[in-house]
Protein backbone atom coordinates (compact mmCIF):
# COMPACT_ATOMS: atom_id res chain seq x y z
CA UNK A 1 0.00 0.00 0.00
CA UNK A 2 1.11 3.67 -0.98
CA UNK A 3 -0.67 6.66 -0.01
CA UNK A 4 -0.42 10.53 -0.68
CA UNK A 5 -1.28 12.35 2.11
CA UNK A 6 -3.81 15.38 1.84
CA UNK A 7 -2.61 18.78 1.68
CA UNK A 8 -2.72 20.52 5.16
CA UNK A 9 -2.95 17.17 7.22
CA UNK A 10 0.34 17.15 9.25
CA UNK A 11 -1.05 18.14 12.39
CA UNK A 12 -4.05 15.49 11.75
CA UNK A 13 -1.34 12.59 11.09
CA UNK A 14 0.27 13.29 14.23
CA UNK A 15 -2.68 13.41 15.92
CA UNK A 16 -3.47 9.57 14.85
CA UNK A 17 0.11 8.62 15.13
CA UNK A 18 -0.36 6.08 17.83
CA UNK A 19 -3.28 5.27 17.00
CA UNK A 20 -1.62 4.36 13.52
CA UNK A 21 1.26 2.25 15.39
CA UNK A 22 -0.45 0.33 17.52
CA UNK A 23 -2.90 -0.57 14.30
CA UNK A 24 0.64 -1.38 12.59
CA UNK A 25 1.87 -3.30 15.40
CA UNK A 26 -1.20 -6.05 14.93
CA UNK A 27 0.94 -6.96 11.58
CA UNK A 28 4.19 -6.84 12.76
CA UNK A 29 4.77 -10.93 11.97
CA UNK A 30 3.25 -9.54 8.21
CA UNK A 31 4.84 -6.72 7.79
CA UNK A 32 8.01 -6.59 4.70
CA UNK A 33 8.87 -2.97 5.10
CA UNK A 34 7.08 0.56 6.12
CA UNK A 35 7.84 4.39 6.67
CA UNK A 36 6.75 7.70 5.26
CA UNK A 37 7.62 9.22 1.92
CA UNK A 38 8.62 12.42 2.47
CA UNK A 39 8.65 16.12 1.01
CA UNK A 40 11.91 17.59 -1.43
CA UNK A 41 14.54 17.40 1.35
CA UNK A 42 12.79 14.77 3.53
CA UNK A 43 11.96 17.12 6.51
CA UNK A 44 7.64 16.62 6.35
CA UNK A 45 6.12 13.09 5.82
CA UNK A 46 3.77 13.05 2.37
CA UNK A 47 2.00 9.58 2.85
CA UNK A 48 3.40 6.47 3.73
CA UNK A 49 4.14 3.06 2.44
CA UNK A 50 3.62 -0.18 3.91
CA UNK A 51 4.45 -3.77 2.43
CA UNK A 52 2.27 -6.29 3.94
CA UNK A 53 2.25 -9.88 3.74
CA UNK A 54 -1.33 -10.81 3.50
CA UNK A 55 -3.20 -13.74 2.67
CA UNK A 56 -5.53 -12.16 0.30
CA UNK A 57 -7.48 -9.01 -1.43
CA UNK A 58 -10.26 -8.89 0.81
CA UNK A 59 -7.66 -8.82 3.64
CA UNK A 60 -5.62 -6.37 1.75
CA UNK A 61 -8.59 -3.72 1.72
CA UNK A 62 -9.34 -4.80 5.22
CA UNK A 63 -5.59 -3.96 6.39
CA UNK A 64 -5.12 -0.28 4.21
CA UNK A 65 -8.92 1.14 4.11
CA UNK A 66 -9.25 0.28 8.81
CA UNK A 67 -6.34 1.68 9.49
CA UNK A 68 -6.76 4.85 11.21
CA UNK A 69 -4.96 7.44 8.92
CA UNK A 70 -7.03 6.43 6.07
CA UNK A 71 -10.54 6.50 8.49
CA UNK A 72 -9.49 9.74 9.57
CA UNK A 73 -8.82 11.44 6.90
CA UNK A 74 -5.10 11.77 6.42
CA UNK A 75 -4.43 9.78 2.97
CA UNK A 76 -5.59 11.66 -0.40
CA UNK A 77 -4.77 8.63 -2.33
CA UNK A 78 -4.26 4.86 -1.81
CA UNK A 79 -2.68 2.67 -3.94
CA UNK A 80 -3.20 -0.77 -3.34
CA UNK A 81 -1.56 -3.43 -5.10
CA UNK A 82 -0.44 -7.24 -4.83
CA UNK A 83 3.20 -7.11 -4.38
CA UNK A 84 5.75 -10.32 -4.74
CA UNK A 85 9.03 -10.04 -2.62
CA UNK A 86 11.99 -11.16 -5.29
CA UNK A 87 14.70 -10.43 -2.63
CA UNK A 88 13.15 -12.96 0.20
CA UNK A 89 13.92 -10.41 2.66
CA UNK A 90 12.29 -7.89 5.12
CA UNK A 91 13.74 -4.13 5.65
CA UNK A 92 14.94 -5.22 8.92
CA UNK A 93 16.94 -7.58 7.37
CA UNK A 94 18.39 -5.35 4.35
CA UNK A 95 22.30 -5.45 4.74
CA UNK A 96 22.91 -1.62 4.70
CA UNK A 97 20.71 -1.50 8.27
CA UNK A 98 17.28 0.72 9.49
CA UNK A 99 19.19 3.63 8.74
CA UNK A 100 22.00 5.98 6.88
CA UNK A 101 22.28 7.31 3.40
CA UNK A 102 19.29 8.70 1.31
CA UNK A 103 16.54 6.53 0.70
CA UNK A 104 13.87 6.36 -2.19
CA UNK A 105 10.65 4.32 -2.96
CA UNK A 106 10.76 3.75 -6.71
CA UNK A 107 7.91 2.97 -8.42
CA UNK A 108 7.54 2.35 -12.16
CA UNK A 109 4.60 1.63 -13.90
CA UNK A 110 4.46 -1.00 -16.87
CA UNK A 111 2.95 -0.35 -20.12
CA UNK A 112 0.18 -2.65 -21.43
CA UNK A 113 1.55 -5.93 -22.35
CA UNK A 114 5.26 -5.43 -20.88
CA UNK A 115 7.06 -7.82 -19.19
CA UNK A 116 7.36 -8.26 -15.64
CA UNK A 117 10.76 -6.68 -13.47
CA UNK A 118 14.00 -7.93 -13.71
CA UNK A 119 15.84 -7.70 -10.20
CA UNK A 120 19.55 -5.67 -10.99
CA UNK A 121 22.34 -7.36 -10.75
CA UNK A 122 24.12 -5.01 -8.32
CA UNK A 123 21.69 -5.88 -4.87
CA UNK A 124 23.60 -3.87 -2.24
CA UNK A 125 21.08 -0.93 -2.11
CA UNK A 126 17.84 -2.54 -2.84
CA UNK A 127 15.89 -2.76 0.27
CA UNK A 128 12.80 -4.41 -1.52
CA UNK A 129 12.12 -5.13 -5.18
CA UNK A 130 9.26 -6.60 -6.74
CA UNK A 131 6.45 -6.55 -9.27
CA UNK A 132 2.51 -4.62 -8.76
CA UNK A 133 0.65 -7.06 -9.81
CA UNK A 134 -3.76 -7.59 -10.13
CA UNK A 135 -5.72 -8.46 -7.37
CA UNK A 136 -5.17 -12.09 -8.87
CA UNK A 137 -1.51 -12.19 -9.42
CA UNK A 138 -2.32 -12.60 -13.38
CA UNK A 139 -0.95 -9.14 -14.84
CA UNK A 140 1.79 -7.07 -14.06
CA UNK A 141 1.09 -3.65 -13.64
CA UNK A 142 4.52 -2.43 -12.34
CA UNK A 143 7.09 -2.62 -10.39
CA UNK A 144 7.69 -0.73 -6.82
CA UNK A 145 11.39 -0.90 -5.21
CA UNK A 146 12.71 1.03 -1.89
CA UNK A 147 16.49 1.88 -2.98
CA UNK A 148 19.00 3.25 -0.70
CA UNK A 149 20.95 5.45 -2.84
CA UNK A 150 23.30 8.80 -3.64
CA UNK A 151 19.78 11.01 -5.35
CA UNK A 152 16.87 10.59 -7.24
CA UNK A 153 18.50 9.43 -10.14
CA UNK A 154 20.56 6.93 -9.17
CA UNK A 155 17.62 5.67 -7.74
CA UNK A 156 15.36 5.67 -10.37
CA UNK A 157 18.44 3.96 -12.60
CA UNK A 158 17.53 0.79 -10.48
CA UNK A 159 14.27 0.92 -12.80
CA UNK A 160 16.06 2.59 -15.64
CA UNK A 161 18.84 -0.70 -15.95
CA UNK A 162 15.45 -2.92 -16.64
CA UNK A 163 14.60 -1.21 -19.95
CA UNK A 164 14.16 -4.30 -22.90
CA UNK A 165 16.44 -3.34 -25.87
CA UNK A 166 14.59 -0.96 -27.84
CA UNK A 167 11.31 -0.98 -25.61
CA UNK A 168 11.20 0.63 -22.31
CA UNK A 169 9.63 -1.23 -19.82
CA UNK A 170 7.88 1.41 -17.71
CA UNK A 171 5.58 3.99 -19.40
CA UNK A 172 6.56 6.32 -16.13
CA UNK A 173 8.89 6.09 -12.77
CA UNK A 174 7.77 7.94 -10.07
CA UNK A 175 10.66 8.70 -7.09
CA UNK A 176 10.00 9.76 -3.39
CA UNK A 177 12.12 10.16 -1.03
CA UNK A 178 11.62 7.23 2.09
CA UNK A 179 12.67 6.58 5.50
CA UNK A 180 12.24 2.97 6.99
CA UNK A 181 9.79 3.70 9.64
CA UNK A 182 7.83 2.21 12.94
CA UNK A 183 7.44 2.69 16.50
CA UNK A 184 10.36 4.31 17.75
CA UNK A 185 12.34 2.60 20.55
């Protein structure tokens, strides 16, 4: 799940922000990655993204459209896809740690009849990777990736590597700027 916050809701996301962890912490055994995208230089949160292992659709729309940011009115947008983890991993278990060095979610999204994501060959700053797929894991729609890297463009080269010869193999790539997130400590 990605969302877009809506404009002027800081102080209304804050308000909810327990609220929102202790929701979160009822998937914590699901739970792949999480944290907020943030505005230009990463000082104010502009929606969130949480990867969630979940059985199926129904329990998908059940997890993103309860929790209490969305009832509340934070989130402008929701985008809620089925997501397959290529690296086998969690963000807790991402070599370069919770934290350090500039970090983007990546998402690019496929053009009818494209092929599905090819993982680079250089893993070191991928923190996830894996294809948006339909509700029943039949088409690929995308692919969404949380990159720890130098800016926005080496970031969105993680995407950029995967063009097919002469065909690109995203019809756009959107970059945010990410922070792992969760309860703090």
């Amino acid at each position: 799940m990605v969302v877009a916050d809506r404009p002027g809701s800081t102080a209304l996301r804050a308000d909810l922000r327990e609220d929102h962890w202790s929701y979160m912490d009822r998937y914590a055994k699901q739970m792949i990655a999480r944290g907020p995208t943030l505005t230009g230089e990463g000082d104010v949160a502009s929606g969130s993204v949480h990867i969630v292992d979940l059985p199926d659709p129904a329990a998908a729309r059940a997890f993103a459209f309860d929790e209490p940011g969305y009832q509340g009115g934070v989130y402008r947008d929701v985008l809620l896809r089925r997501w397959r983890n290529m690296l086998g991993r969690t963000m807790w278990e991402f070599p370069g740690g919770l934290s350090g060095g500039r970090r983007y979610l990546v998402l690019g999204l496929g053009p009818e009849g494209a092929a599905g994501p090819v993982v680079p060959p250089d893993r070191d700053q991928l923190i996830a990777f894996g294809p948006l797929l339909s509700d029943d894991g039949s088409v690929w729609l995308g692919t969404a990736a949380l990159v720890q890297a130098a800016d926005r463009d080496t970031a969105r080269a993680v995407l950029d590597q995967a063009d097919l010869a002469d065909q690109a193999r995203y019809a756009d790539i959107e970059v945010h700027r990410w922070q792992s997130g969760g309860r703090p400590a």
